[in-house]
N, C-alpha and C. Protein backbone atom coordinates (compact mmCIF):
# COMPACT_ATOMS: atom_id res chain seq x y z
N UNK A 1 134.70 120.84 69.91
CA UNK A 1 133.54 121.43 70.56
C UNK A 1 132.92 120.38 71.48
N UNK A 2 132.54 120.66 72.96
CA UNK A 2 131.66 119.85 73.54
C UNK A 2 130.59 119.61 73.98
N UNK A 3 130.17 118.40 74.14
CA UNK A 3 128.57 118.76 73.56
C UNK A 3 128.15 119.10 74.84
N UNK A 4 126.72 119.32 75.00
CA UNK A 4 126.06 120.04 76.17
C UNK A 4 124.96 119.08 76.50
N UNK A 5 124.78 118.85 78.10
CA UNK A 5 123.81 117.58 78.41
C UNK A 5 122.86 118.46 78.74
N UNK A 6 121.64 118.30 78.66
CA UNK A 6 120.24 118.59 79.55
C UNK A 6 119.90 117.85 80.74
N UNK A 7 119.68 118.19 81.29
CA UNK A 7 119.35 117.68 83.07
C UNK A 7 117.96 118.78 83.41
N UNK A 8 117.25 117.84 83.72
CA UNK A 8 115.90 118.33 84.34
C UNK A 8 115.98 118.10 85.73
N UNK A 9 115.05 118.19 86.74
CA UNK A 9 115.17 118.42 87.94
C UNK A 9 113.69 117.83 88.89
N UNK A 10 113.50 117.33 89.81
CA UNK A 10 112.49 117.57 90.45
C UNK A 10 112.53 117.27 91.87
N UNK A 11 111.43 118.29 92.73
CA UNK A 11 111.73 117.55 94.25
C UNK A 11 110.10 117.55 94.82
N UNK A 12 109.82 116.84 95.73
CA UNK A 12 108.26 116.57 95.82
C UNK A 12 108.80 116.64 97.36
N UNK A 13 107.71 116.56 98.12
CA UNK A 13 107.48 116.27 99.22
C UNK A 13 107.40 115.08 99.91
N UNK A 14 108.08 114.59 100.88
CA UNK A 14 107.55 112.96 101.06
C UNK A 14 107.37 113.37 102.79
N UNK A 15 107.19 112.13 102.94
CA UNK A 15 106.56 111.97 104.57
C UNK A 15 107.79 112.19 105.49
N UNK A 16 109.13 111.78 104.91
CA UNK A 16 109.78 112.24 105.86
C UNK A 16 110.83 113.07 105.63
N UNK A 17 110.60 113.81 104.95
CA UNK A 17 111.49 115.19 104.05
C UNK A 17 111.07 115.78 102.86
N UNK A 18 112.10 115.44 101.83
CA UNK A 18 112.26 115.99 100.50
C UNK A 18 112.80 114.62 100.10
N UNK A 19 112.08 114.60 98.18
CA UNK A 19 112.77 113.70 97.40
C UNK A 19 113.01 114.64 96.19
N UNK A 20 114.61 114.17 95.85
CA UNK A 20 115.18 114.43 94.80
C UNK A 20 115.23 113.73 94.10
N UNK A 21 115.26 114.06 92.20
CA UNK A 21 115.27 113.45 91.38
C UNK A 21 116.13 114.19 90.18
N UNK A 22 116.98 114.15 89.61
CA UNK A 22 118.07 114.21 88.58
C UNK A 22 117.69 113.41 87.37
N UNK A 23 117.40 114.06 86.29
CA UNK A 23 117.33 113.21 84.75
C UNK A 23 117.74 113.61 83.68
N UNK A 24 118.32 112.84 82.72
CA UNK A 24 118.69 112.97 81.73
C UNK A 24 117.91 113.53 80.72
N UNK A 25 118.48 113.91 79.64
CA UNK A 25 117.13 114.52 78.63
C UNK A 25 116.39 113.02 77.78
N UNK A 26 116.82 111.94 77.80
CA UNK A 26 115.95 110.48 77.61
C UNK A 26 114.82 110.68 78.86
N UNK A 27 115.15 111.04 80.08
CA UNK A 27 114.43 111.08 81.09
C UNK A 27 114.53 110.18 81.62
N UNK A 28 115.81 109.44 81.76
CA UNK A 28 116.84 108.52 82.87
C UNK A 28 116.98 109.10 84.11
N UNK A 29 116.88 108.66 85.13
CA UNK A 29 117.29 109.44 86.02
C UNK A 29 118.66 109.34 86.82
N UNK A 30 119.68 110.02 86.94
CA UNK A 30 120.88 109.96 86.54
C UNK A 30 121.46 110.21 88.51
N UNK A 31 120.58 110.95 89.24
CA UNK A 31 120.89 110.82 90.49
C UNK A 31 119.64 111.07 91.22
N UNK A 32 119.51 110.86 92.86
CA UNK A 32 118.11 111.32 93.54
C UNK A 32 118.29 110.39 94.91
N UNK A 33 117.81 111.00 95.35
CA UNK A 33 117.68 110.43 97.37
C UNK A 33 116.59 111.75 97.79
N UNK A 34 116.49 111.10 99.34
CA UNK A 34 115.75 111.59 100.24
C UNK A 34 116.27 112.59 101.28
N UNK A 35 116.07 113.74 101.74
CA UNK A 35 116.53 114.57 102.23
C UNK A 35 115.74 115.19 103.16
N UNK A 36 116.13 115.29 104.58
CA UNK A 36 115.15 115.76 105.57
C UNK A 36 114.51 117.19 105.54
N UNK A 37 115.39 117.84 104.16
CA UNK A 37 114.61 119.98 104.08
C UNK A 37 114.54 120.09 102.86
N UNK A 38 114.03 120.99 102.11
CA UNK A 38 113.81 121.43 100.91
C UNK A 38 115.29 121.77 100.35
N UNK A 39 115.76 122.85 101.08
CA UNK A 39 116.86 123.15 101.17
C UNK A 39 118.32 122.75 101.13
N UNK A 40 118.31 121.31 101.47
CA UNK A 40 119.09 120.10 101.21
C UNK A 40 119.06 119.68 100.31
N UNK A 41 117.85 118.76 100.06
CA UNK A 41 117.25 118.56 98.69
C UNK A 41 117.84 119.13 97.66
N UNK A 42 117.73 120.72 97.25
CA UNK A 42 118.09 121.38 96.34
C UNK A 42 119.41 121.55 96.42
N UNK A 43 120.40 121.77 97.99
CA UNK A 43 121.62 121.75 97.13
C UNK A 43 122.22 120.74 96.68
N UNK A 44 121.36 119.55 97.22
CA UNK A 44 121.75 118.28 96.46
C UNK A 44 121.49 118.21 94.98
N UNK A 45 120.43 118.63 94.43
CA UNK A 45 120.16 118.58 93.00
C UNK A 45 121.48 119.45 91.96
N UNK A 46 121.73 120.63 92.84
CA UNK A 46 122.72 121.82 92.52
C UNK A 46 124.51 121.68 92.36
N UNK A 47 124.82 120.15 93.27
CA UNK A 47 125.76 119.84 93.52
C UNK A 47 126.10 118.69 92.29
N UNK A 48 124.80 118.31 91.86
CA UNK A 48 124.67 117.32 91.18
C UNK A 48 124.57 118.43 89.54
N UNK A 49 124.30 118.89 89.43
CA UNK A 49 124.05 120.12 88.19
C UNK A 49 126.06 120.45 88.07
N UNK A 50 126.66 120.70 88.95
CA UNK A 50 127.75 121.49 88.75
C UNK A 50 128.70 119.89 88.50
N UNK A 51 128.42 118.47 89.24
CA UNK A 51 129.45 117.47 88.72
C UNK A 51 129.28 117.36 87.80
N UNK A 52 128.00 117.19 87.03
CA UNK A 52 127.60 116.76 85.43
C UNK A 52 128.57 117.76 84.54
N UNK A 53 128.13 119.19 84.69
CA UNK A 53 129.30 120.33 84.20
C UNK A 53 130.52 119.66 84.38
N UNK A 54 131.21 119.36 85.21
CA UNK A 54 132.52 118.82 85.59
C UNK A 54 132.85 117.64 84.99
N UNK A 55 132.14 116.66 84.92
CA UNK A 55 132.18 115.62 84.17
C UNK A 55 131.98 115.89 82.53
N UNK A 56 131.64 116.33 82.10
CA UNK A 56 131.26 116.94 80.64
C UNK A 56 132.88 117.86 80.03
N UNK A 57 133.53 118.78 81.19
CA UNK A 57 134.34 119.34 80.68
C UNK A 57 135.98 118.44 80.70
N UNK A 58 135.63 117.22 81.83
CA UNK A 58 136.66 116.47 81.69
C UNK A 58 137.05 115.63 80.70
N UNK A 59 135.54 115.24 79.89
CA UNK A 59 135.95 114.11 78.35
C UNK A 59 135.89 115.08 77.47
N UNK A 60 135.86 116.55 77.14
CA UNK A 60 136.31 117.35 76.41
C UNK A 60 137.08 117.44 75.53
């Protein structure tokens, strides 16, 4: 059986885009950068949601 990670999420506003933030359930933060749209931002967070899945099913 494999185990299942939690990943939280956040994106704020900054002065010259979007900031992303990726964390672990310790509340590590596991990936995150700056992104000129919201929209970026998020599929960056989303892209980052589906490697963790990918990475999780590879040490399986």
């Amino acid at each position: 059986m494999r185990e299942m990670c939690s990943l939280a999420y956040s994106l704020s506003q900054a002065e010259n885009g979007w900031r992303w933030c990726v964390y672990d359930e310790d509340g590590v933060t596991v990936a995150d950068g700056d992104l000129p749209s919201q929209a970026a931002a998020q599929a960056a967070v989303e892209r980052t949601f589906r490697q963790a899945g990918a990475d999780i099913g590879a040490t399986a």
